[in-house]
Protein backbone atom coordinates (compact mmCIF):
# COMPACT_ATOMS: atom_id res chain seq x y z
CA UNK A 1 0.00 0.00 0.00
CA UNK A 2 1.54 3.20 -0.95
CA UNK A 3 1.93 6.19 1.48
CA UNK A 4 -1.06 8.21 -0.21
CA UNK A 5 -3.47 5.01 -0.03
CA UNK A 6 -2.64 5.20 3.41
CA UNK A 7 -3.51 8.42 4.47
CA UNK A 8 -7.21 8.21 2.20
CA UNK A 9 -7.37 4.81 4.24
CA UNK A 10 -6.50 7.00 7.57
CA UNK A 11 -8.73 9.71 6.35
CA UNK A 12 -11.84 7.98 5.90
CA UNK A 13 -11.55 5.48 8.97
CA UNK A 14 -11.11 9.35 10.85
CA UNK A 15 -14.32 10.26 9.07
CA UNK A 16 -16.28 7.11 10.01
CA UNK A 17 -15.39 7.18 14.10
CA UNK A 18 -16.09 10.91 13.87
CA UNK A 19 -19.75 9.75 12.36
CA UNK A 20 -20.32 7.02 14.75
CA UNK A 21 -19.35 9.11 17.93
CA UNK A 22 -21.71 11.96 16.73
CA UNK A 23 -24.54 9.89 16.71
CA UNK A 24 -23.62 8.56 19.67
CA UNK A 25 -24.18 11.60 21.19
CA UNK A 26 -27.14 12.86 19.20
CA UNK A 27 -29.05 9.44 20.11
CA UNK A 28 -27.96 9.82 23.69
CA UNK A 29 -31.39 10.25 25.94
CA UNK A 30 -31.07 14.00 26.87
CA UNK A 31 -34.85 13.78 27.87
CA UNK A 32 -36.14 11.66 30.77
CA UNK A 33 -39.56 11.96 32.56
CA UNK A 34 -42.73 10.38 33.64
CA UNK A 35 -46.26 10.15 32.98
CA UNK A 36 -49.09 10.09 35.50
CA UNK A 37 -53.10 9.51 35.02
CA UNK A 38 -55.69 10.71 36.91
CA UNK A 39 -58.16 10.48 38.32
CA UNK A 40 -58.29 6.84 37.70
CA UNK A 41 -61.04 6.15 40.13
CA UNK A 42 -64.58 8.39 39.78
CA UNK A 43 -63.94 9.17 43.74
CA UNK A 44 -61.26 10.20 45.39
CA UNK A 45 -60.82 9.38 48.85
CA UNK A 46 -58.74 10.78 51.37
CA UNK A 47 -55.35 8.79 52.14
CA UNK A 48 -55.75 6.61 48.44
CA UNK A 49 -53.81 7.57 45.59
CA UNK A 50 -56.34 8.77 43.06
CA UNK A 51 -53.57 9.14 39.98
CA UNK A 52 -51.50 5.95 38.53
CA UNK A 53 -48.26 5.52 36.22
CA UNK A 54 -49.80 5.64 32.26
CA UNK A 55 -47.36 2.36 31.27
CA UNK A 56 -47.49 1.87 28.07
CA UNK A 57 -48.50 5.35 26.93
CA UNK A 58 -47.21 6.37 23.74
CA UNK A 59 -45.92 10.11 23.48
CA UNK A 60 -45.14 11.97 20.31
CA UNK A 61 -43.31 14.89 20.38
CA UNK A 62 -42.60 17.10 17.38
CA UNK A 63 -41.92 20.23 16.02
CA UNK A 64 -41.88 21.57 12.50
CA UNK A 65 -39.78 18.77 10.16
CA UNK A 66 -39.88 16.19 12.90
CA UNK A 67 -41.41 13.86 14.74
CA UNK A 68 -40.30 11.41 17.24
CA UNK A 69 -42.49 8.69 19.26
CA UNK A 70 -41.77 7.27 22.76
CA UNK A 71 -43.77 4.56 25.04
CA UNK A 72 -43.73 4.73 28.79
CA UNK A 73 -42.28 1.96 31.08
CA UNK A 74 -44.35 0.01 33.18
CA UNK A 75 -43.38 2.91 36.44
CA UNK A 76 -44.62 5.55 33.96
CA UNK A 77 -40.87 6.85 33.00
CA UNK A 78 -39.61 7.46 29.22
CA UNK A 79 -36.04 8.60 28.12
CA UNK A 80 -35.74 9.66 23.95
CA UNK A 81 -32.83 11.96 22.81
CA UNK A 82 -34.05 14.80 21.25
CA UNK A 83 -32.24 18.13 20.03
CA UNK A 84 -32.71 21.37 21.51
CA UNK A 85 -35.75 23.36 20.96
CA UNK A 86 -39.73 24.00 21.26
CA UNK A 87 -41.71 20.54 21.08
CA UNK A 88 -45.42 19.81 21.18
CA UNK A 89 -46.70 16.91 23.24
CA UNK A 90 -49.23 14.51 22.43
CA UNK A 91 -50.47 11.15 22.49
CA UNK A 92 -50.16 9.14 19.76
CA UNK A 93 -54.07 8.26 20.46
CA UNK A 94 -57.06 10.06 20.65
CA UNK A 95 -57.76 10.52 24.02
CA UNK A 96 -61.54 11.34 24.28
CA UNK A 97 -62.26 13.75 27.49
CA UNK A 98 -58.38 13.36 28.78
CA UNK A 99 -56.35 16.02 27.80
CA UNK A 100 -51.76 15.60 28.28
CA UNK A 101 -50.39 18.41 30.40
CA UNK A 102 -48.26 20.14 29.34
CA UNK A 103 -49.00 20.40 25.95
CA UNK A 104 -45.21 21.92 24.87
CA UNK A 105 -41.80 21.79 26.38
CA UNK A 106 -38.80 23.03 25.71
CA UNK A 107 -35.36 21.12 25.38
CA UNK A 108 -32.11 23.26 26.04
CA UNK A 109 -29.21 22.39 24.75
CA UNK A 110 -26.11 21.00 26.58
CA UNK A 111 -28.61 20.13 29.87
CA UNK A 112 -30.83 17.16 30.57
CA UNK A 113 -34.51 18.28 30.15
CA UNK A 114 -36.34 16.38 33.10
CA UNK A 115 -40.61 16.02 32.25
CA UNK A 116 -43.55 15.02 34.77
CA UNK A 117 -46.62 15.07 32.11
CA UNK A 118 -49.50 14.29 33.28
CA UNK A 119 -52.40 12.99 31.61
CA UNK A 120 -56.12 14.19 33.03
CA UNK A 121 -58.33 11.48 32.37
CA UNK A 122 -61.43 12.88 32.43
CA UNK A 123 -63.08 10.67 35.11
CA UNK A 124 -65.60 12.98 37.46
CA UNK A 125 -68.49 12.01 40.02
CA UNK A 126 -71.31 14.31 38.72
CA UNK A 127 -72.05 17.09 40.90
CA UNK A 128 -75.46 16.27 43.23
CA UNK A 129 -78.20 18.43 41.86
CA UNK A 130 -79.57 20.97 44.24
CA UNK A 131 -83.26 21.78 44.38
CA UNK A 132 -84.28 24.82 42.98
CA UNK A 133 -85.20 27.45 45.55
């Protein structure tokens, strides 16, 4: 092999690690949270947890040009890597009366972003109806 077959052999092997450790980086999970439901039960009573992890809840987050899906662990908690900048929040299901708090986040670069979404279910007692006057 001569000495300039070498250094293009050098070259593009430099090229390739400098590839693979960028997206490395870029795929690295810069955003971690967790999801919570609730109410889950139409009553809440006093000393009972009235909200639950939402395992297996499927989040898509995008912003103009992108979109990128996650699913929630059993506990509720997701980790993606995303890059820096304004994202909205949504399920990746329509999810009748509930409604996914917040609704946009914002990633900052060079810092882990840390979520708690939580997802209002919907579930209410009615209100008793009071006699007219």
């Amino acid at each position: 092999m001569s000495v300039v077959q070498r250094r293009s052999l050098t070259c593009v092997v430099a090229v390739i690690a400098g590839l693979a450790v960028s997206s490395a980086i870029a795929g690295a999970a810069n955003v971690t949270g967790v999801v919570s439901k609730g109410p889950v039960t139409p009553v809440c009573r006093e000393g009972t947890r009235c909200d639950a992890p939402a395992a297996g809840f499927v989040l898509v987050f995008t912003r103009p040009g992108l979109e990128v899906r996650t699913t929630t662990q059993r506990d509720g908690h997701f980790a993606l890597g995303l890059r820096p900048g304004a994202y909205t929040v949504r399920s990746a299901r329509r999810l009748g009366l509930g409604t996914l708090r917040p609704a946009t986040v914002k990633v900052a670069a060079g810092r882990p972003t840390v979520l708690r979404l939580f997802l209002d279910t919907g579930i209410r007692t009615p209100s008793p109806q009071r006699p007219a006057p």
